[in-house]
C-alpha atoms as a PDB file:
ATOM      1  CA  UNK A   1      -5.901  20.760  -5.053  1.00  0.00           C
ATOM      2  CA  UNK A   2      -2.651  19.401  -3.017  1.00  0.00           C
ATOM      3  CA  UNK A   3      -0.148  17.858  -5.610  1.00  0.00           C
ATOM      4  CA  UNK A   4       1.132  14.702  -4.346  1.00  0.00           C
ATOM      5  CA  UNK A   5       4.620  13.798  -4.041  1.00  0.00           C
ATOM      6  CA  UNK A   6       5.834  10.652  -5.034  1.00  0.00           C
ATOM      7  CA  UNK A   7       5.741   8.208  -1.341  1.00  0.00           C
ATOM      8  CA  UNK A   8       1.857   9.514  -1.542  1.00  0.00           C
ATOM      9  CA  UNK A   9       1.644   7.945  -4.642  1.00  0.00           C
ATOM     10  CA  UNK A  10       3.183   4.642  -4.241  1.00  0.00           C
ATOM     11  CA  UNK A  11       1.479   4.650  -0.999  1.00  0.00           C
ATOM     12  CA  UNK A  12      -2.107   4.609  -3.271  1.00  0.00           C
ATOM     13  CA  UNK A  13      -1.140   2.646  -5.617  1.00  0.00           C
ATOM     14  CA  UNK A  14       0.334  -0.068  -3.847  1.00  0.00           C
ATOM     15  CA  UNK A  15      -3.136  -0.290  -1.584  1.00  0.00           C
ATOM     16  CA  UNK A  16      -4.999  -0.491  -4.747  1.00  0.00           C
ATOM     17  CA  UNK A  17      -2.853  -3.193  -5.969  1.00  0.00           C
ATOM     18  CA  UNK A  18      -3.549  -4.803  -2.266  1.00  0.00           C
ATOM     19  CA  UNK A  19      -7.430  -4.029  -2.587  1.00  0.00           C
ATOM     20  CA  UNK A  20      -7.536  -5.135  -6.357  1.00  0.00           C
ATOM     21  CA  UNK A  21      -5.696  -8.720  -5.530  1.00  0.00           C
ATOM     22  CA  UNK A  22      -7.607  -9.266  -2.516  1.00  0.00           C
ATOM     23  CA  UNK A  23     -11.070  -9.159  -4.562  1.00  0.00           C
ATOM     24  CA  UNK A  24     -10.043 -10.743  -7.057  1.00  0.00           C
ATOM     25  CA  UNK A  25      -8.284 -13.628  -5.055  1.00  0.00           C
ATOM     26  CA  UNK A  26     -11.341 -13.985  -3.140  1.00  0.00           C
ATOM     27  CA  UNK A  27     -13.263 -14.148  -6.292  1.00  0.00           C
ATOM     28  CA  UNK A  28     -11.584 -17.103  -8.086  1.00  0.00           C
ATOM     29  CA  UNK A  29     -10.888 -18.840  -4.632  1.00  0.00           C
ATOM     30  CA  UNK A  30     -14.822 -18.933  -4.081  1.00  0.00           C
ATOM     31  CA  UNK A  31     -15.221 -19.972  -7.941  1.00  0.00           C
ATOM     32  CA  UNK A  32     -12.769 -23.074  -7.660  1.00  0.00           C
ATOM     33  CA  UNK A  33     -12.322 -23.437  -3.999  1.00  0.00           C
ATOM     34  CA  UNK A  34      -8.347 -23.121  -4.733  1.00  0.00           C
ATOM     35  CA  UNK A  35      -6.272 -20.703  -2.514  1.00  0.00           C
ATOM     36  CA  UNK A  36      -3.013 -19.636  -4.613  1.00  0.00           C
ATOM     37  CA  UNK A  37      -1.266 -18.962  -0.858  1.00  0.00           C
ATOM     38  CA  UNK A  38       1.967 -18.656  -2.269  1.00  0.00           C
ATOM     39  CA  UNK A  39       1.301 -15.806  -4.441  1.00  0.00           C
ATOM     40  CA  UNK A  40      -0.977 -14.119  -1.525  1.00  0.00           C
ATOM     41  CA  UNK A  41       2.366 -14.011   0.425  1.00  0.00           C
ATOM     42  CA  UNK A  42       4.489 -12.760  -2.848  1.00  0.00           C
ATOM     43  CA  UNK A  43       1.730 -10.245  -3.202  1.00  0.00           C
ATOM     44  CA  UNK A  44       1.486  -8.772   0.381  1.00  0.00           C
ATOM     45  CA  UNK A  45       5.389  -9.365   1.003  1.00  0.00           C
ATOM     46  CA  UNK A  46       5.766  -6.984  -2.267  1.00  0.00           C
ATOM     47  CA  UNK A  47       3.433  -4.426  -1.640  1.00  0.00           C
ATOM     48  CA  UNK A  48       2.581  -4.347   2.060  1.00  0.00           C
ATOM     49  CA  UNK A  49       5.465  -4.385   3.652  1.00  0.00           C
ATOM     50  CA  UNK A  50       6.723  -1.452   1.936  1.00  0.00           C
ATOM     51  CA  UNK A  51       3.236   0.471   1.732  1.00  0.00           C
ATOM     52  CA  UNK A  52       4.180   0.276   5.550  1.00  0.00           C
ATOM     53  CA  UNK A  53       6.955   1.692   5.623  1.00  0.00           C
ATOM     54  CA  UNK A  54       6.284   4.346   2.812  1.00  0.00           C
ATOM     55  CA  UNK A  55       3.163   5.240   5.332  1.00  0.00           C
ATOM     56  CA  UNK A  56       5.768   5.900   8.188  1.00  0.00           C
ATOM     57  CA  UNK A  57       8.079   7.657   6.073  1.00  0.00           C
ATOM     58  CA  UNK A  58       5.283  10.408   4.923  1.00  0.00           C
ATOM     59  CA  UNK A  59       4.280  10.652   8.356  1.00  0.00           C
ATOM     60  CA  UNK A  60       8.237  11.009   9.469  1.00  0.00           C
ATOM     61  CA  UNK A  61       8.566  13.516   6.496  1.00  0.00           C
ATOM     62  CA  UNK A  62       4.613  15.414   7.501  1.00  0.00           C
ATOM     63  CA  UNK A  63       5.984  16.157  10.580  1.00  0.00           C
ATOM     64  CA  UNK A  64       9.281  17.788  10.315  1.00  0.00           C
ATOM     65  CA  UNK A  65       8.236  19.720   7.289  1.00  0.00           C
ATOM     66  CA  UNK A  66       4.925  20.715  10.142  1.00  0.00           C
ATOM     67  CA  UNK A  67       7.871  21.664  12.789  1.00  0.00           C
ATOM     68  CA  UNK A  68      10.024  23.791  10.039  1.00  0.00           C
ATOM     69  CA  UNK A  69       7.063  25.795   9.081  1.00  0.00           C
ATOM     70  CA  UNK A  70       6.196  26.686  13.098  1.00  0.00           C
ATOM     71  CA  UNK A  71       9.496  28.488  12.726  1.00  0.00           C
END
């Protein structure tokens, strides 16, 4: 099995955290009809943005460790 470094990680957990909110947000919204919109945007400001750019930096990283092993 391929051990994960540590952007892979945060990458997973922060869509987890994403996945996890986003039930559970639409859960209680459909229970009391409240939207908490505010925290939606702290939530996806906090973890998406930088789940973003932690995706481009793997990729950035994936692909110059690809071209120093074609060497």
């Amino acid at each position: 099995m391929k051990k994960l470094n540590g952007l892979d990680k945060y990458v997973i957990f922060s869509i987890a955290i994403l996945l996890i909110y986003s039930i559970a947000e639409f859960i209680t919204s459909t229970i009391t009809g409240i939207e908490k919109s505010t925290l939606t945007m702290a939530i996806y400001g906090c973890f998406g943005a930088p789940e973003l750019l932690g995706c481009a930096i793997i990729k950035i990283f994936k692909i110059k460790e690809g071209d120093k092993d074609e060497e």
